[in-house]
C-alpha atoms as a PDB file:
ATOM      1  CA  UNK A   1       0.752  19.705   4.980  1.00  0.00           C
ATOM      2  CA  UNK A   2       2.525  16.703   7.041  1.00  0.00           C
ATOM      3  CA  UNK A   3       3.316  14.039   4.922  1.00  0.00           C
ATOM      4  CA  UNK A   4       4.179  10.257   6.128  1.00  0.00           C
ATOM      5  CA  UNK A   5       5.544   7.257   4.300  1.00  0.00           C
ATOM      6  CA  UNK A   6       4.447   3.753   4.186  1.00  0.00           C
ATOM      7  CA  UNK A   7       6.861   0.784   2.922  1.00  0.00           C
ATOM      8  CA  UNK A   8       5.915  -2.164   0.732  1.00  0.00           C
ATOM      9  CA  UNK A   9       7.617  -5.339  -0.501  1.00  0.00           C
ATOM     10  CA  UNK A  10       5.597  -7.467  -3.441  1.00  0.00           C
ATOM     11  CA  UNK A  11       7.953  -8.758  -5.970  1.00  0.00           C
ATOM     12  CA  UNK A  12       9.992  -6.893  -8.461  1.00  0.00           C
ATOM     13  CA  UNK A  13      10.044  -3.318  -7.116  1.00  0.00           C
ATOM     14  CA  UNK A  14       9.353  -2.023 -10.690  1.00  0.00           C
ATOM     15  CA  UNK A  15       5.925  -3.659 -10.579  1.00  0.00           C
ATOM     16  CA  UNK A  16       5.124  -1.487  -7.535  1.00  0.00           C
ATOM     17  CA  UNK A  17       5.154   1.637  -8.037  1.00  0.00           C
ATOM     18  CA  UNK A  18       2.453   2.088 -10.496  1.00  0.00           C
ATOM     19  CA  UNK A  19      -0.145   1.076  -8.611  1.00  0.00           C
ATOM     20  CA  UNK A  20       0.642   3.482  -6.140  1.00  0.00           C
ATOM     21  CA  UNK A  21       1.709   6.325  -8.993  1.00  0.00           C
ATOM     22  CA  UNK A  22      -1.194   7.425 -10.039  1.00  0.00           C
ATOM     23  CA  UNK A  23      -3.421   7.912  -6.755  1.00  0.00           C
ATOM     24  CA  UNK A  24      -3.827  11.784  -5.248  1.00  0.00           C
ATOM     25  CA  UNK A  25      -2.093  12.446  -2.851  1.00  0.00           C
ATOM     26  CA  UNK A  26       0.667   9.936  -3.218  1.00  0.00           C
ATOM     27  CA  UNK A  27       4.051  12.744  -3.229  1.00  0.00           C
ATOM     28  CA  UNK A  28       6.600   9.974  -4.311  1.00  0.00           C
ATOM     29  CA  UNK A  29       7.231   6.411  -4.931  1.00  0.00           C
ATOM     30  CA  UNK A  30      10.811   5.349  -4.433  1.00  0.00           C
ATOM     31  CA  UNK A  31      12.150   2.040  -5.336  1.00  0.00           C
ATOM     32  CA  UNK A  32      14.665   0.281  -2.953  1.00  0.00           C
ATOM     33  CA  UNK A  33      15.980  -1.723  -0.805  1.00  0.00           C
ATOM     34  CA  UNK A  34      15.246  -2.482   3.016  1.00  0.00           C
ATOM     35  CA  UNK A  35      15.076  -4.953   6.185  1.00  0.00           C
ATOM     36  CA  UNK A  36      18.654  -6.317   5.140  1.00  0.00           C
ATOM     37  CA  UNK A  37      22.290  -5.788   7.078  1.00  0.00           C
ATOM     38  CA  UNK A  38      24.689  -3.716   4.937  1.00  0.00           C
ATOM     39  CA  UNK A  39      24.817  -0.673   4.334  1.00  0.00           C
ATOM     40  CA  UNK A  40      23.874   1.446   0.725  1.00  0.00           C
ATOM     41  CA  UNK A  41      23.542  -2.213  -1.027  1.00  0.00           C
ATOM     42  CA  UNK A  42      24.022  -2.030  -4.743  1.00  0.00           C
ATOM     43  CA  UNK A  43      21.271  -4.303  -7.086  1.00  0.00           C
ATOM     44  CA  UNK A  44      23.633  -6.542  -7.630  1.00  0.00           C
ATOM     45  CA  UNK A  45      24.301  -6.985  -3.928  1.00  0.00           C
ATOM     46  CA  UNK A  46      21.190  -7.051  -2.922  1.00  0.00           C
ATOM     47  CA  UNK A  47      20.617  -9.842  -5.698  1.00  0.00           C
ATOM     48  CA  UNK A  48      22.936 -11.975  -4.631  1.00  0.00           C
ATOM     49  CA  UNK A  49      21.205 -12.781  -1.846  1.00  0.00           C
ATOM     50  CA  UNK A  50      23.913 -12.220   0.991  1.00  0.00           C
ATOM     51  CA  UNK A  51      22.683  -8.832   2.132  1.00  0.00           C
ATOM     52  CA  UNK A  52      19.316  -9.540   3.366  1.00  0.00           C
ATOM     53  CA  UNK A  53      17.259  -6.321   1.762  1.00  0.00           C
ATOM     54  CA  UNK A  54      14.299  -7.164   0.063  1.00  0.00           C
ATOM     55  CA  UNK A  55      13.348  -4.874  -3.132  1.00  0.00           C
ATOM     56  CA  UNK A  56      10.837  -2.174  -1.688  1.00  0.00           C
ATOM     57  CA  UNK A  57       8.992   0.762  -2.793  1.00  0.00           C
ATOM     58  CA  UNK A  58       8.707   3.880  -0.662  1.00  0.00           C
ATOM     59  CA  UNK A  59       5.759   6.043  -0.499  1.00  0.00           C
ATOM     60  CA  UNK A  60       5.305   9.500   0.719  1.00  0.00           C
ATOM     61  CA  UNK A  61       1.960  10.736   0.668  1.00  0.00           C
ATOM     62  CA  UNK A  62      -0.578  13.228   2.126  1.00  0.00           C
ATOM     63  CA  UNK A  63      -2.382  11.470   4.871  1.00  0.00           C
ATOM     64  CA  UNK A  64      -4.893  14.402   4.397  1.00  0.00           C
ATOM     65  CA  UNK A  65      -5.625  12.949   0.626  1.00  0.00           C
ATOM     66  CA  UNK A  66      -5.402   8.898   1.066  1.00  0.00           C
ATOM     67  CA  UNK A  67      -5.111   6.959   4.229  1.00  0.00           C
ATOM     68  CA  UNK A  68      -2.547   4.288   5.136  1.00  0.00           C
ATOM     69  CA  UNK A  69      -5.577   2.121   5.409  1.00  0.00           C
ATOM     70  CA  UNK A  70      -6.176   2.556   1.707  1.00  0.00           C
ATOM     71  CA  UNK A  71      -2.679   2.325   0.892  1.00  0.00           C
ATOM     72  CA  UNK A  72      -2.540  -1.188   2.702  1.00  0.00           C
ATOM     73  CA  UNK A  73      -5.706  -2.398   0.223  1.00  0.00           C
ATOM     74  CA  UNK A  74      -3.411  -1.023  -2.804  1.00  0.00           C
ATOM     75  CA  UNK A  75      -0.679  -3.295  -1.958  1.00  0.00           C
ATOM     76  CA  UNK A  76      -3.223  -6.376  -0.607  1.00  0.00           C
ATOM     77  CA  UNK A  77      -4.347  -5.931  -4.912  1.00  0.00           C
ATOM     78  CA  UNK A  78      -0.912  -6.248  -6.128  1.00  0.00           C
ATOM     79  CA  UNK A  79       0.494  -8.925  -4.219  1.00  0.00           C
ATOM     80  CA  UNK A  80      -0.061 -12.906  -3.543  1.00  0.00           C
ATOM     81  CA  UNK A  81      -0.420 -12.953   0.131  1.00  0.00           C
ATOM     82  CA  UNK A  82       0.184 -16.874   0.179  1.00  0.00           C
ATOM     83  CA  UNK A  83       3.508 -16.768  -1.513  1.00  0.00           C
ATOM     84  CA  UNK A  84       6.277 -15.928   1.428  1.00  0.00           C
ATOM     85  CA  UNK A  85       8.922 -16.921  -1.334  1.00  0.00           C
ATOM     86  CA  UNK A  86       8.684 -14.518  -3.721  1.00  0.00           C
ATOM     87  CA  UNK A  87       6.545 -13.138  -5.750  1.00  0.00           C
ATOM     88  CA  UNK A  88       4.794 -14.386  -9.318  1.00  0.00           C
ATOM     89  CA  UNK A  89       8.084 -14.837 -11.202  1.00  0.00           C
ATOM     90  CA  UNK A  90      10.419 -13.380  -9.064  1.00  0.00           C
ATOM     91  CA  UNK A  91      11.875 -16.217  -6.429  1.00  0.00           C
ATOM     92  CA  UNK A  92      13.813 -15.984  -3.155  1.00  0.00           C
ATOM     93  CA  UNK A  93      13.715 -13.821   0.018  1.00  0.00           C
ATOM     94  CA  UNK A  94      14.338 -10.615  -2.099  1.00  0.00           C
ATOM     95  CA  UNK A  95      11.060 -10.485  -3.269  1.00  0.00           C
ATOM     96  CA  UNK A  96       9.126 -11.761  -0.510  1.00  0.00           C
ATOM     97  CA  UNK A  97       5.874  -9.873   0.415  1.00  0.00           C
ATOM     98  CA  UNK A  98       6.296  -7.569   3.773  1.00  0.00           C
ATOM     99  CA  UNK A  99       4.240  -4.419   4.988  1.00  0.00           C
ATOM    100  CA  UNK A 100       7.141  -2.548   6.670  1.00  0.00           C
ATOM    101  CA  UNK A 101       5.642  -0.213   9.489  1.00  0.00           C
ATOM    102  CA  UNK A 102       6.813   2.740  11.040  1.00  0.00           C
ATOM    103  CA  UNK A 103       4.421   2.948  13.918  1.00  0.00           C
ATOM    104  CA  UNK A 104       2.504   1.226  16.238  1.00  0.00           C
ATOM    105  CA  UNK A 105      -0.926   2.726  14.021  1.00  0.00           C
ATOM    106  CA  UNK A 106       0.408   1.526  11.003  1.00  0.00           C
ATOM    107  CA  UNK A 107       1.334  -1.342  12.665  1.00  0.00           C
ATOM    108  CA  UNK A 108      -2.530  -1.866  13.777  1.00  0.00           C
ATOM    109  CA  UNK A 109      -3.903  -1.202  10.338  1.00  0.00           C
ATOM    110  CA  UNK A 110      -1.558  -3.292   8.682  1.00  0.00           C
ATOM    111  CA  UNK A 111      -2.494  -6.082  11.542  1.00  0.00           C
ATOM    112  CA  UNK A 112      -6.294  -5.362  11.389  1.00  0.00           C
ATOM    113  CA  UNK A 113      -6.115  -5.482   7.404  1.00  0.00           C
ATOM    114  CA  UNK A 114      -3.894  -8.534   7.257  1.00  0.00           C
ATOM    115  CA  UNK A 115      -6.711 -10.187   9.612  1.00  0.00           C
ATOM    116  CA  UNK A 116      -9.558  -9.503   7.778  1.00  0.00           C
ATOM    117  CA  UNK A 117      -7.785 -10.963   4.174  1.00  0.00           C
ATOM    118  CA  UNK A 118      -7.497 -14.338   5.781  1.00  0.00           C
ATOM    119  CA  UNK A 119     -11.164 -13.975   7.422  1.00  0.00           C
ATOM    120  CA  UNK A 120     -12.907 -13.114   4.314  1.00  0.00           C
ATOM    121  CA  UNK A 121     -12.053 -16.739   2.396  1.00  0.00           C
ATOM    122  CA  UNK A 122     -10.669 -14.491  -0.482  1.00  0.00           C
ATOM    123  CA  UNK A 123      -7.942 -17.322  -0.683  1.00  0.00           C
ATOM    124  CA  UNK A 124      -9.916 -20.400   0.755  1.00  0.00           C
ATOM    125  CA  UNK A 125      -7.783 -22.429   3.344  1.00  0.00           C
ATOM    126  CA  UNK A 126      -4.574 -20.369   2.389  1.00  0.00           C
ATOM    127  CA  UNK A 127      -2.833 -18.692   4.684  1.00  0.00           C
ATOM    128  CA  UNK A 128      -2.105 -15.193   4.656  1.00  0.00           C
ATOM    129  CA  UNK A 129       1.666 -15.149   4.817  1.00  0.00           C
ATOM    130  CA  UNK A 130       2.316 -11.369   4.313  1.00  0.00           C
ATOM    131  CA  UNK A 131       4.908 -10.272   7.156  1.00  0.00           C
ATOM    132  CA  UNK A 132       4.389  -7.370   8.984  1.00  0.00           C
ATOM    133  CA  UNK A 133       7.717  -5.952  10.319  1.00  0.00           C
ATOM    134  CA  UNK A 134       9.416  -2.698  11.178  1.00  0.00           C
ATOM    135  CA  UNK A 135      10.841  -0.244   9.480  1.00  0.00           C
ATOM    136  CA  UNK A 136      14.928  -0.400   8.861  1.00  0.00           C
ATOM    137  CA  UNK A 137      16.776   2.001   6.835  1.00  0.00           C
ATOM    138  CA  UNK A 138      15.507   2.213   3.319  1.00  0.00           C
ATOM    139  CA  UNK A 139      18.335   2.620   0.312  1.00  0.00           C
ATOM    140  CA  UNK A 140      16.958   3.795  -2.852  1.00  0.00           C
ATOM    141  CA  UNK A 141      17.818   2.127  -5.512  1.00  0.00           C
ATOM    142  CA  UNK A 142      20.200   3.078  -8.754  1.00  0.00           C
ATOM    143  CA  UNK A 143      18.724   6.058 -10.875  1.00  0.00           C
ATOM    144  CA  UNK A 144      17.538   3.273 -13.368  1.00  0.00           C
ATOM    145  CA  UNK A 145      15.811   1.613 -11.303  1.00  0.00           C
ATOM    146  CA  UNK A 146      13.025   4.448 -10.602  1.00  0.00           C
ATOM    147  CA  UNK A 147      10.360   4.925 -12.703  1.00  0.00           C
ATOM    148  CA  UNK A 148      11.057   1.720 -14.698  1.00  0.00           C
ATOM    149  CA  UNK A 149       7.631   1.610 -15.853  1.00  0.00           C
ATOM    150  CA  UNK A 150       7.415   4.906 -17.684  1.00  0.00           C
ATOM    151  CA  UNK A 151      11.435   4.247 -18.564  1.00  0.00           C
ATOM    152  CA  UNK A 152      11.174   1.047 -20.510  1.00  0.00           C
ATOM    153  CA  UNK A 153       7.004   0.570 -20.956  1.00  0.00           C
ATOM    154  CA  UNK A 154       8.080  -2.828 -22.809  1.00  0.00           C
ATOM    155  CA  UNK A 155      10.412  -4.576 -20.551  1.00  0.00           C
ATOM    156  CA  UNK A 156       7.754  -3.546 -17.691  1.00  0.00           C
ATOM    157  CA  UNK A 157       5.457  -5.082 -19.593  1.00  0.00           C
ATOM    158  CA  UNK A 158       7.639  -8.175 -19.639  1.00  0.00           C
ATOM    159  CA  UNK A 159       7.637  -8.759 -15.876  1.00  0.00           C
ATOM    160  CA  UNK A 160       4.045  -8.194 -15.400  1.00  0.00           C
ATOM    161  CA  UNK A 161       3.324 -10.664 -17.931  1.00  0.00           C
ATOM    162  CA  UNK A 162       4.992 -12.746 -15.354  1.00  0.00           C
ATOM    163  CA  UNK A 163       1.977 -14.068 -13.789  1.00  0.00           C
ATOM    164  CA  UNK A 164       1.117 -10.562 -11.715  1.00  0.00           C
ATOM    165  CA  UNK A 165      -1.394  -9.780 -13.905  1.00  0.00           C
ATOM    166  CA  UNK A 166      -3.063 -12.922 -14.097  1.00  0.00           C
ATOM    167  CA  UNK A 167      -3.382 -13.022 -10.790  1.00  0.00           C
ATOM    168  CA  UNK A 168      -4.360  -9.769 -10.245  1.00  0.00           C
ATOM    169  CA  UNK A 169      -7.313  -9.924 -12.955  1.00  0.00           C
ATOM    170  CA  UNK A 170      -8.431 -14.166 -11.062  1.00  0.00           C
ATOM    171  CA  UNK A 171      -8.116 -12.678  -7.626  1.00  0.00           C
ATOM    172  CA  UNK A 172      -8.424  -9.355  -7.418  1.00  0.00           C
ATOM    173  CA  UNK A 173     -10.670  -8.493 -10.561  1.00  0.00           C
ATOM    174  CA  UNK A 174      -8.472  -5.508 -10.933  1.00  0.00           C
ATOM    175  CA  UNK A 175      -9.651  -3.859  -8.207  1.00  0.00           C
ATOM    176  CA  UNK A 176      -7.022  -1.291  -7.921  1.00  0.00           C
END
């Protein structure tokens, strides 16, 4: 089995990673930190601001079982592709949305997928704002961080109530 890893930024990196959880073939889902300039950032660090990661999720999964191309339309769901400052709730270039690629083909699927979201009018005039970028070194995050949803169902609760949802259910109809 060769696995490979895809790289997603939406918002709070505890809102992302059960979306991807519960699909076959999906090995892991790491939360994190990437795209920024110091090394092994701490939360708080990376919170601040100064350090320029953005909170990321990490996915390994069997290519064999779901395609990157599906994994793209996973995120697409979870995310507000016309908000390049944050997400729902959760403000500032920390949270911004980015598809970080780790090869040219996931950079033309990404591209290709990215292309046909603005095409179809799903969002009327809005722009799809999304960045596509490269891969940089990914830092998980602390061990509390991981898993948040099945750690502390309540407080993840909290910060989906945080407009995600909503949005979700008005633009996306749950399509998961």
């Amino acid at each position: 089995m060769s696995l490979d890893t895809a790289i997603f930024a939406g918002g709070c990196f505890w809102c992302m990673v059960e979306p991807f959880d519960t699909y076959p073939g999906i090995k892991s889902v790491v939360s994190g930190y990437t795209g920024g300039h110091v090394p092994n950032p701490t939360y708080e660090q990376v919170c601040s601001g100064k350090t320029g990661h953005t909170e990321a999720v990490k996915i390994t999964f069997d290519p064999d079982v779901i395609s990157y191309d599906d994994l793209v339309t996973i995120y697409w769901h979870q995310t507000d592709p016309t908000d390049a400052m944050g997400q729902f709730q959760d403000r500032g270039d920390n949270y911004r949305p980015v598809i970080f690629v780790n090869s040219p083909q996931q950079r033309e699927i990404a591209e290709k997928s990215k292309a046909t979201l603005q095409a179809s009018g799903q969002f009327g005039n809005d722009k799809i704002v999304t960045q596509i970028e490269d891969a940089k070194p990914f830092y998980p995050a602390e061990d509390y961080h991981q898993d948040f949803y099945k750690k502390d169902p309540e407080r993840y609760a909290l910060q989906e109530a945080g407009g995600r949802e909503q949005f979700k259910q008005q633009h996306w109809n749950n399509k998961d």
